[in-house]
PDB file of N, CA and C in Angstrom:
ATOM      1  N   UNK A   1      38.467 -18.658 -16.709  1.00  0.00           N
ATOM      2  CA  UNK A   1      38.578 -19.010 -15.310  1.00  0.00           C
ATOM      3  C   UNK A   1      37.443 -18.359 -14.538  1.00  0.00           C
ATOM      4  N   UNK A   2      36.970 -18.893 -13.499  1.00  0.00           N
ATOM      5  CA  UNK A   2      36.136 -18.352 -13.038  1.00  0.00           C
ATOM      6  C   UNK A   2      35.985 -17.739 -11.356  1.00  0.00           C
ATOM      7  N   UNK A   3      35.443 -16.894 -10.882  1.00  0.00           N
ATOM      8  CA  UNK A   3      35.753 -15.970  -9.687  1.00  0.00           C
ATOM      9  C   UNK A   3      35.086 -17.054  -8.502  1.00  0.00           C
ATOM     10  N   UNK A   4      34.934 -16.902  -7.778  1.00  0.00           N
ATOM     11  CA  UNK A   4      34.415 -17.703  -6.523  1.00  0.00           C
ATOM     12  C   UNK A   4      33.084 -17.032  -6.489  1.00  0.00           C
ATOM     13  N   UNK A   5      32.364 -15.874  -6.678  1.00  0.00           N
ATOM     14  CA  UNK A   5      31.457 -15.786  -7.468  1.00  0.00           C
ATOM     15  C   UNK A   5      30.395 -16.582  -7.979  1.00  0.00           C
ATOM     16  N   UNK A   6      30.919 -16.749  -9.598  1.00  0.00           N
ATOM     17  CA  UNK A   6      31.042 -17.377 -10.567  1.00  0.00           C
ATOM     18  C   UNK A   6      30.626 -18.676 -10.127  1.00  0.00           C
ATOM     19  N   UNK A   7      31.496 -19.168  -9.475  1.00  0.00           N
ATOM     20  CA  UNK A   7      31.176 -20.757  -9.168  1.00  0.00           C
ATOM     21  C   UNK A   7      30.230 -20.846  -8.563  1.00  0.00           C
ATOM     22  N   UNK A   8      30.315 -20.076  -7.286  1.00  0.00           N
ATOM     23  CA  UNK A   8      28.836 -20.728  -6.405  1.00  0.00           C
ATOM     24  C   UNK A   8      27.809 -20.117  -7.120  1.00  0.00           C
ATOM     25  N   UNK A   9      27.812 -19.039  -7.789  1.00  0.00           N
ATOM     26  CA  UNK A   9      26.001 -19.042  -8.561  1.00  0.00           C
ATOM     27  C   UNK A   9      25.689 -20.314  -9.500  1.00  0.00           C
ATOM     28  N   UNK A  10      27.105 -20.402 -10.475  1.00  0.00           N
ATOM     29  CA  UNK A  10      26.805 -21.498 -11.260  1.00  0.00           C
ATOM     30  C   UNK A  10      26.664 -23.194 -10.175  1.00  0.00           C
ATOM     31  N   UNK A  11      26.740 -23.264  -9.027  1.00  0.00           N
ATOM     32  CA  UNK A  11      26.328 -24.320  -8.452  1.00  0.00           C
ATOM     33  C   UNK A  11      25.196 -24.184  -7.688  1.00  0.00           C
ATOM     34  N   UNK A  12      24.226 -23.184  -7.527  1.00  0.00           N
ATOM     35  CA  UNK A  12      23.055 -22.634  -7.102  1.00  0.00           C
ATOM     36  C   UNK A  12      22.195 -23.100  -8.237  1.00  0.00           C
ATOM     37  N   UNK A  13      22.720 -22.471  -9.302  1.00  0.00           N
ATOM     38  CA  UNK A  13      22.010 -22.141 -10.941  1.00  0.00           C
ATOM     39  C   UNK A  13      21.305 -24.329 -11.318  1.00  0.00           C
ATOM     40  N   UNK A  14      22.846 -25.063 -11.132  1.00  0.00           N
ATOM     41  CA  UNK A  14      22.534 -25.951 -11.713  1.00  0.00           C
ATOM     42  C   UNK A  14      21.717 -26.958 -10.464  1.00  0.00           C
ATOM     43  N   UNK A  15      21.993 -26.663  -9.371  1.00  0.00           N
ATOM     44  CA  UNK A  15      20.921 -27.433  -8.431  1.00  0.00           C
ATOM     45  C   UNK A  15      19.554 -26.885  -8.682  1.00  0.00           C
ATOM     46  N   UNK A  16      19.280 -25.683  -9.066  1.00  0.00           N
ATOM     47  CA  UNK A  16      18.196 -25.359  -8.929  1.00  0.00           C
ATOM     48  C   UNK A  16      17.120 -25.990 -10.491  1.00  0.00           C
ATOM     49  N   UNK A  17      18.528 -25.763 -11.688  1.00  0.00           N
ATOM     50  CA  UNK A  17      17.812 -26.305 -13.236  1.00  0.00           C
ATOM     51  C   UNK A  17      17.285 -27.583 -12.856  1.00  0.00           C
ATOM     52  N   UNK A  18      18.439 -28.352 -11.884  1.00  0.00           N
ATOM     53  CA  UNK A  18      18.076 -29.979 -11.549  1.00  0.00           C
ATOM     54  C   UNK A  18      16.531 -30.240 -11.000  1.00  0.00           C
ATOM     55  N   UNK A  19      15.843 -29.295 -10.260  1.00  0.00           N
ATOM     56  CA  UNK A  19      14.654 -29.285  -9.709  1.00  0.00           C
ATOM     57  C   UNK A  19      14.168 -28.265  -9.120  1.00  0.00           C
ATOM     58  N   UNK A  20      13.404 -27.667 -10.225  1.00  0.00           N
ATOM     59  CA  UNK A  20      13.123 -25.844 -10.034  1.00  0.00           C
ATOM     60  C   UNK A  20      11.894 -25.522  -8.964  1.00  0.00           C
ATOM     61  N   UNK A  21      11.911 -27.256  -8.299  1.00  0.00           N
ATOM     62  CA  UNK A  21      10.677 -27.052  -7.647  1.00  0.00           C
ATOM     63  C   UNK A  21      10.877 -26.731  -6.024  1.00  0.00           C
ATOM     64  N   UNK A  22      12.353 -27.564  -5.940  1.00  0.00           N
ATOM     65  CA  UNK A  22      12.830 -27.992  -4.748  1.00  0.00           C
ATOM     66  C   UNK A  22      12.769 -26.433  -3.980  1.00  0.00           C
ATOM     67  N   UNK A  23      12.368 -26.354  -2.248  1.00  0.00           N
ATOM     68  CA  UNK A  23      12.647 -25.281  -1.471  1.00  0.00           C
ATOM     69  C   UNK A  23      13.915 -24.911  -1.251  1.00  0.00           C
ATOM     70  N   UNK A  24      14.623 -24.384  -1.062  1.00  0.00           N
ATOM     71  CA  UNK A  24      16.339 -24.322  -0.422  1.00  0.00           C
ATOM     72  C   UNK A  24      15.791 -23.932   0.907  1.00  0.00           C
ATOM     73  N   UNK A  25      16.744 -24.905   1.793  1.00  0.00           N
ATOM     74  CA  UNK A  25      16.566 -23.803   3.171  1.00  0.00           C
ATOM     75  C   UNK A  25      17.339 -23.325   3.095  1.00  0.00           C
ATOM     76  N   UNK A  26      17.457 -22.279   4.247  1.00  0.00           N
ATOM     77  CA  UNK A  26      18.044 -20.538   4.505  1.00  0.00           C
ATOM     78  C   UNK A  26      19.699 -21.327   4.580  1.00  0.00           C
ATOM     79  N   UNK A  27      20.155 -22.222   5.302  1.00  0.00           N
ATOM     80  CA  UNK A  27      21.507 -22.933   5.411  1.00  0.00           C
ATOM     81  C   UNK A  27      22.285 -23.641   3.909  1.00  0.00           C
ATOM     82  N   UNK A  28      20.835 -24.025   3.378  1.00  0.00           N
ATOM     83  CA  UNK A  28      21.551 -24.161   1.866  1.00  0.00           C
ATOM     84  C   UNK A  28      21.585 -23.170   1.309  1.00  0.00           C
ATOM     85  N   UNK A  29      21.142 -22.259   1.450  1.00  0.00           N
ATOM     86  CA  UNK A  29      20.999 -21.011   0.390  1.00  0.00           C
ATOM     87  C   UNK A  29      22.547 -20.412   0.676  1.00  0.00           C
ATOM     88  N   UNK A  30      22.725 -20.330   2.288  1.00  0.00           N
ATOM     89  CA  UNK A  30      24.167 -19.524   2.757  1.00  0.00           C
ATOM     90  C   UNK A  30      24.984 -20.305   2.421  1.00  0.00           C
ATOM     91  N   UNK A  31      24.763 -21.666   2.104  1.00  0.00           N
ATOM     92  CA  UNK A  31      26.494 -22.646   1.856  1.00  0.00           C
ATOM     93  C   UNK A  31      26.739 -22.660   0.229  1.00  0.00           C
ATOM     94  N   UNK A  32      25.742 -21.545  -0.088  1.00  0.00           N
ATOM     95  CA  UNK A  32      26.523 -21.535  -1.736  1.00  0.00           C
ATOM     96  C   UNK A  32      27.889 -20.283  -1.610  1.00  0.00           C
ATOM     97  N   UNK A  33      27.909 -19.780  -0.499  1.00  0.00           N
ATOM     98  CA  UNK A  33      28.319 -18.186  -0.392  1.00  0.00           C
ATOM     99  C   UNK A  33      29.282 -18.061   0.439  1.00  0.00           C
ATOM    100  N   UNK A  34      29.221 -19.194   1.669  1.00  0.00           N
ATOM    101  CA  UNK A  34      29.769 -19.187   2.464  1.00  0.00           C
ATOM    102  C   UNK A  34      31.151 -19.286   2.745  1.00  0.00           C
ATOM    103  N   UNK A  35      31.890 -19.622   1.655  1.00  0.00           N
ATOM    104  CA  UNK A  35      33.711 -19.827   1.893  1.00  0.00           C
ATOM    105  C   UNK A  35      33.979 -18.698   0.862  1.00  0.00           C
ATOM    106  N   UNK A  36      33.214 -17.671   0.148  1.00  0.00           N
ATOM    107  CA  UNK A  36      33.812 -16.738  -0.755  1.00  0.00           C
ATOM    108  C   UNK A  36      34.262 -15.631   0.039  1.00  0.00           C
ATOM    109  N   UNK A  37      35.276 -15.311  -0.553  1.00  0.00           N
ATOM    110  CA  UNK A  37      36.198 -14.131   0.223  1.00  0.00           C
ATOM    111  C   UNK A  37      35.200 -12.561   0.619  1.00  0.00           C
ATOM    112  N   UNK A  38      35.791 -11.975   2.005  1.00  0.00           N
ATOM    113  CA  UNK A  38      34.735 -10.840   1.883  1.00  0.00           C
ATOM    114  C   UNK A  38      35.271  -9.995   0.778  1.00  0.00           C
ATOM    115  N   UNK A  39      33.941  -9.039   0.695  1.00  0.00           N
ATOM    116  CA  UNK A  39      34.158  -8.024  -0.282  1.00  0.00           C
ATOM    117  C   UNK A  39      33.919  -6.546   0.602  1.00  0.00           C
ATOM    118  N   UNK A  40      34.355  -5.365  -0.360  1.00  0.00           N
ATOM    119  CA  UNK A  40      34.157  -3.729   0.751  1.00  0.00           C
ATOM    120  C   UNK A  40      33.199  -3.797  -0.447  1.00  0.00           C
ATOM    121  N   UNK A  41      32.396  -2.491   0.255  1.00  0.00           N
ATOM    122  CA  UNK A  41      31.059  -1.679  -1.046  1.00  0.00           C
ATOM    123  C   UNK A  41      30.439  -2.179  -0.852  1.00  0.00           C
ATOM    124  N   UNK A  42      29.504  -1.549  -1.680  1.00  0.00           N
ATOM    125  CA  UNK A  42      27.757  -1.730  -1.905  1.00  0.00           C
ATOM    126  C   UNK A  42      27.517  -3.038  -3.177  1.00  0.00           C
ATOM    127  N   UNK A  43      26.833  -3.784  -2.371  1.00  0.00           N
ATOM    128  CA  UNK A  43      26.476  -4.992  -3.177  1.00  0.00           C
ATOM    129  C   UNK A  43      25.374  -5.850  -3.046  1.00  0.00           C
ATOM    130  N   UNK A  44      24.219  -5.462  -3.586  1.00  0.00           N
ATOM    131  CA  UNK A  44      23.087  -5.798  -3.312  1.00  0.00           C
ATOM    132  C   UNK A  44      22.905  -7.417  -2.802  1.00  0.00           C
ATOM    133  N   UNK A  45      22.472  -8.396  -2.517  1.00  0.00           N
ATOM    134  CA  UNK A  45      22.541  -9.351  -1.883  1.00  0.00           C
ATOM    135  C   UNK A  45      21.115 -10.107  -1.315  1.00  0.00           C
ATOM    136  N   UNK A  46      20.292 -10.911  -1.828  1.00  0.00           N
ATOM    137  CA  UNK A  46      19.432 -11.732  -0.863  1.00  0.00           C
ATOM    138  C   UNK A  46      20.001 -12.949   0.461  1.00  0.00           C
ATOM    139  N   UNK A  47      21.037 -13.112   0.192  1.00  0.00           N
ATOM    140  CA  UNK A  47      21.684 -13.648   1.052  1.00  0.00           C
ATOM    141  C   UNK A  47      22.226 -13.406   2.299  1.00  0.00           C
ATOM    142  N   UNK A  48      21.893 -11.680   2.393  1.00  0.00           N
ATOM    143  CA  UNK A  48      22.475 -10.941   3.826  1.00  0.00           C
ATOM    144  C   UNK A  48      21.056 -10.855   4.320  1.00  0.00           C
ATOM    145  N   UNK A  49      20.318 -11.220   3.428  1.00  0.00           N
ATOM    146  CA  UNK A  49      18.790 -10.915   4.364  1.00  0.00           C
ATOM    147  C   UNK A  49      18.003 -12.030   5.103  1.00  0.00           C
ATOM    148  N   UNK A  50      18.884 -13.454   4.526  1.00  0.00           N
ATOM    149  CA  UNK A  50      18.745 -15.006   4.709  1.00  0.00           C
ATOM    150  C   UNK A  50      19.741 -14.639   6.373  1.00  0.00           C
ATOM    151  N   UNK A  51      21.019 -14.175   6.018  1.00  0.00           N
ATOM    152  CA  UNK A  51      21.982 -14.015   7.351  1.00  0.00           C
ATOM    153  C   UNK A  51      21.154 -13.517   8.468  1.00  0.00           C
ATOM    154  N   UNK A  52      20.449 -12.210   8.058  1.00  0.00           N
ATOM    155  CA  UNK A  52      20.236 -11.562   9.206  1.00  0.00           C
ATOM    156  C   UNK A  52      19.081 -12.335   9.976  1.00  0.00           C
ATOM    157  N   UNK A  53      18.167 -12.988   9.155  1.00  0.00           N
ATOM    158  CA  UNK A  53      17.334 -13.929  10.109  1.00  0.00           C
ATOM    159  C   UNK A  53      17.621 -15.067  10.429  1.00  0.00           C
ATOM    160  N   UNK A  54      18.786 -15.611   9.815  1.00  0.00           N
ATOM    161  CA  UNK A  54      19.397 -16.446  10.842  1.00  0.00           C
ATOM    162  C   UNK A  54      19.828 -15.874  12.330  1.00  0.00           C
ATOM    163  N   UNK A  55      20.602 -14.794  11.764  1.00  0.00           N
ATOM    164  CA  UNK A  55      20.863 -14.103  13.259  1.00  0.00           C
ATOM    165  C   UNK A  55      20.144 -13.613  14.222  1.00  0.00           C
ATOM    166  N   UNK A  56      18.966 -13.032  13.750  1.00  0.00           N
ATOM    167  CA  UNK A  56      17.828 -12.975  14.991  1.00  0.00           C
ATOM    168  C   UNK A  56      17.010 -14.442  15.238  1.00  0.00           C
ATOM    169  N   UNK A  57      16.976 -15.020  14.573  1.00  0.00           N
ATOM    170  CA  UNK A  57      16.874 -16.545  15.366  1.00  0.00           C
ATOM    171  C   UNK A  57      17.836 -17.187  16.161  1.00  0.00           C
ATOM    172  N   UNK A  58      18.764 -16.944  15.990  1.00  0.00           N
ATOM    173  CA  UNK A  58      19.547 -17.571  17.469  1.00  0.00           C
ATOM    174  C   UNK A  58      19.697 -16.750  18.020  1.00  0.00           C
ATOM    175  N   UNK A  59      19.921 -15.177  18.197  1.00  0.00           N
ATOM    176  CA  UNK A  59      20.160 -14.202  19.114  1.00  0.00           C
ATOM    177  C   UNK A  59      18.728 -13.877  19.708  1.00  0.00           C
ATOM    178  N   UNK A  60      17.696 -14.271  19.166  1.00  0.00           N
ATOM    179  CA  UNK A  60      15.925 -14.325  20.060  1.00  0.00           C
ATOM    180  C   UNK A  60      15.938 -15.706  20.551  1.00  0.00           C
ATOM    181  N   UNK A  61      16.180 -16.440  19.911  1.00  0.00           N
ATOM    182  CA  UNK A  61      15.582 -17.632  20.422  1.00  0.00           C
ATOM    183  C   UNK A  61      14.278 -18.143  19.836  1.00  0.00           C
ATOM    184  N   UNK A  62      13.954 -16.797  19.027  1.00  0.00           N
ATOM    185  CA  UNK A  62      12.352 -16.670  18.347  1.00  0.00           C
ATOM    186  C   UNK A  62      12.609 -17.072  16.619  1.00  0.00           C
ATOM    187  N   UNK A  63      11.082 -17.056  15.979  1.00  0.00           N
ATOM    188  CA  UNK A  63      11.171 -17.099  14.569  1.00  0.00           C
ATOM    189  C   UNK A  63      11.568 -15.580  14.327  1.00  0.00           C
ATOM    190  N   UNK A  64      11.957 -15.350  12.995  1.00  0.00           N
ATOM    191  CA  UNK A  64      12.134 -14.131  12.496  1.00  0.00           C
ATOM    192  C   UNK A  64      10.735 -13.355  12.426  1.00  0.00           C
ATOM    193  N   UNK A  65       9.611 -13.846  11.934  1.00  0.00           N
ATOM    194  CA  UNK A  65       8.412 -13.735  11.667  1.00  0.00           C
ATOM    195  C   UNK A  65       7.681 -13.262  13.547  1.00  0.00           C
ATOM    196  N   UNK A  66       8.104 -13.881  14.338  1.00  0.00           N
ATOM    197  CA  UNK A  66       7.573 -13.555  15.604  1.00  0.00           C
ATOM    198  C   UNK A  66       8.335 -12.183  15.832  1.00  0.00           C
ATOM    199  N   UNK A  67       9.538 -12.074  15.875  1.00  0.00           N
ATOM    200  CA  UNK A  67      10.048 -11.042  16.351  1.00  0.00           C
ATOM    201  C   UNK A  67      10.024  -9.617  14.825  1.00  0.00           C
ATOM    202  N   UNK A  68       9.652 -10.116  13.587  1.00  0.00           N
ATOM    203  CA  UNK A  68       9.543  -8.752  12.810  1.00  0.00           C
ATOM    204  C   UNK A  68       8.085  -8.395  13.623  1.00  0.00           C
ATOM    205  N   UNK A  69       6.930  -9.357  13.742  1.00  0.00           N
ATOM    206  CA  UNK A  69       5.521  -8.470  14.201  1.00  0.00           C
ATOM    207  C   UNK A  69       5.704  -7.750  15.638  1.00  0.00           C
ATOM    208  N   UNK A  70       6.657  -8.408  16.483  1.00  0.00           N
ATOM    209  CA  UNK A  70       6.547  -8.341  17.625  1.00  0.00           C
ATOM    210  C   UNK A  70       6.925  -6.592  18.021  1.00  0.00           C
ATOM    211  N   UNK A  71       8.221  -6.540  17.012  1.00  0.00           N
ATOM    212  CA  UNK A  71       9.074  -5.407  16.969  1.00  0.00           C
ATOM    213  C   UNK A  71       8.745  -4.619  16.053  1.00  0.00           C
ATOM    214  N   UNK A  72       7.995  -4.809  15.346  1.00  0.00           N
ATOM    215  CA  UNK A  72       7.983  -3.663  14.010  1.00  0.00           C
ATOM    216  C   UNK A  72       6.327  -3.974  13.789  1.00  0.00           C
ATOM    217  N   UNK A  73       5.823  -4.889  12.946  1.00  0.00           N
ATOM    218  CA  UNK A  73       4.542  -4.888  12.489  1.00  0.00           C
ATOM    219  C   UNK A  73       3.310  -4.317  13.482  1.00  0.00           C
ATOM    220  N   UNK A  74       3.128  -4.820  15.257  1.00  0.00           N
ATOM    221  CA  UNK A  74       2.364  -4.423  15.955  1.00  0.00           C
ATOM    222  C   UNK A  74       2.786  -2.929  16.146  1.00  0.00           C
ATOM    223  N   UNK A  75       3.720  -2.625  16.831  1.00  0.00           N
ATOM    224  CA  UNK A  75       3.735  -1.636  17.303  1.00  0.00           C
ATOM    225  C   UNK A  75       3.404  -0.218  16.202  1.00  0.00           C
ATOM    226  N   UNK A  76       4.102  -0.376  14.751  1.00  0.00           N
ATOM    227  CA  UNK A  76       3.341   0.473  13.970  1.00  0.00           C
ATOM    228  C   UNK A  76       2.394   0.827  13.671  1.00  0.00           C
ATOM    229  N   UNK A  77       1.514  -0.645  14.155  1.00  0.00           N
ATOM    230  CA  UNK A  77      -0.017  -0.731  13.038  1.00  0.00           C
ATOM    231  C   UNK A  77      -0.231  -1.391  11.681  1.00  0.00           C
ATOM    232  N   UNK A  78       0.863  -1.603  11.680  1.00  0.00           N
ATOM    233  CA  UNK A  78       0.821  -1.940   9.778  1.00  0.00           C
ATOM    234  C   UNK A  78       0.154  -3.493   9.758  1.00  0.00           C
ATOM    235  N   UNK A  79      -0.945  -2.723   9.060  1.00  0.00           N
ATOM    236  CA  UNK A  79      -2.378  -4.539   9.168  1.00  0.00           C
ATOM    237  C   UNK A  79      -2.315  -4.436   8.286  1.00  0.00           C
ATOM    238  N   UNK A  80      -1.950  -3.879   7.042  1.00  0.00           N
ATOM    239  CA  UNK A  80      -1.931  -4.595   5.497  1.00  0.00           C
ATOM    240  C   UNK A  80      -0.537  -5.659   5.713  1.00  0.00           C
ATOM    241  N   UNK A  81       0.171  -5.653   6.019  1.00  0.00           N
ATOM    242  CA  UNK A  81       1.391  -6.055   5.986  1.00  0.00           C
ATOM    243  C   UNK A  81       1.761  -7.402   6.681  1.00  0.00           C
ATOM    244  N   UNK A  82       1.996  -8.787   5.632  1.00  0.00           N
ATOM    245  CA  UNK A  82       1.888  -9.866   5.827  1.00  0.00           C
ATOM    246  C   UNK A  82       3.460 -10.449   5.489  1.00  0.00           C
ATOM    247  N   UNK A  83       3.727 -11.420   6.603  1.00  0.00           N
ATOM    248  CA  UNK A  83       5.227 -11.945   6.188  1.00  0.00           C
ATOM    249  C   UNK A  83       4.707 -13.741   5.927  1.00  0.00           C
ATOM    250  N   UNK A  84       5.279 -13.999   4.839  1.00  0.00           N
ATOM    251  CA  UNK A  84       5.128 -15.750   4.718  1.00  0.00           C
ATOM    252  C   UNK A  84       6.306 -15.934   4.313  1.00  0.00           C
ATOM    253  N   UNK A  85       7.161 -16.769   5.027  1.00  0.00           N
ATOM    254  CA  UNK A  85       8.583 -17.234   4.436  1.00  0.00           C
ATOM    255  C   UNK A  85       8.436 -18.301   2.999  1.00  0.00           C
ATOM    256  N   UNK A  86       7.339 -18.819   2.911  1.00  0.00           N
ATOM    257  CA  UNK A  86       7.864 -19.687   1.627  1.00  0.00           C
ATOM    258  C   UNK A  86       7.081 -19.337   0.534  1.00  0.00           C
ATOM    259  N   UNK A  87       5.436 -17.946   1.282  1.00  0.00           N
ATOM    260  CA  UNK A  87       5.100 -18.095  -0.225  1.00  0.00           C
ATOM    261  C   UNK A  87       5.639 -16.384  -0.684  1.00  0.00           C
ATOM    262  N   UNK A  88       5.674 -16.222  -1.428  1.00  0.00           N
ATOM    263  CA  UNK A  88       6.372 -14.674  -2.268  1.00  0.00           C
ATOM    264  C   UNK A  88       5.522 -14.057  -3.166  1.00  0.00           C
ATOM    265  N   UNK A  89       4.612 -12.895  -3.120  1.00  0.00           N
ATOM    266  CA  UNK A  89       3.645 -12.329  -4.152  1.00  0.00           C
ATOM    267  C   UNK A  89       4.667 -12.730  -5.709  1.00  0.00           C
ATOM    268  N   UNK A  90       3.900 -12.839  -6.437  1.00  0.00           N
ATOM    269  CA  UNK A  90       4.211 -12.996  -8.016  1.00  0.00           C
ATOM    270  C   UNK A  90       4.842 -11.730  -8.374  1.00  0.00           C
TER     271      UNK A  90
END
């Protein structure tokens, strides 16, 4: 039998075997996750990091990308430091 878990990775897993090319947006990525029961603890997650820029996009009104430089990248200085949502260093 399998956990709710279980299922939505294995329905992530097989959309993705179906076409390993395809992008997910951030809304498909959360509707694999989205009706599973909460959990307490520490549980690592790319999907709370998909949440949280959903959430500063409707709570700015802005891209995530405008408001990480706006709030964090300028004001530090940090000029090595590049955000691209779709491409990802190797």
């Amino acid at each position: 039998m399998k956990t709710g878990d279980e299922h939505e990775e294995s329905a992530f897993l097989a959309d993705y075997a179906a076409d390993p090319f395809v992008r997910f947006s951030k809304e498909r990525l959360v509707g694999y996750v989205a009706d599973l029961p909460a959990t307490s603890g520490y549980g690592y997650s790319n999907t709370n990091y998909i949440l949280a820029e959903m959430i500063i996009e409707r709570v700015t009104g802005d891209s995530y990308r405008d408001e990480l430089y706006e709030r964090i990248v300028e004001p530090l200085g940090l000029s090595d430091l590049d955000y691209r949502p779709h491409l990802y260093p190797a």
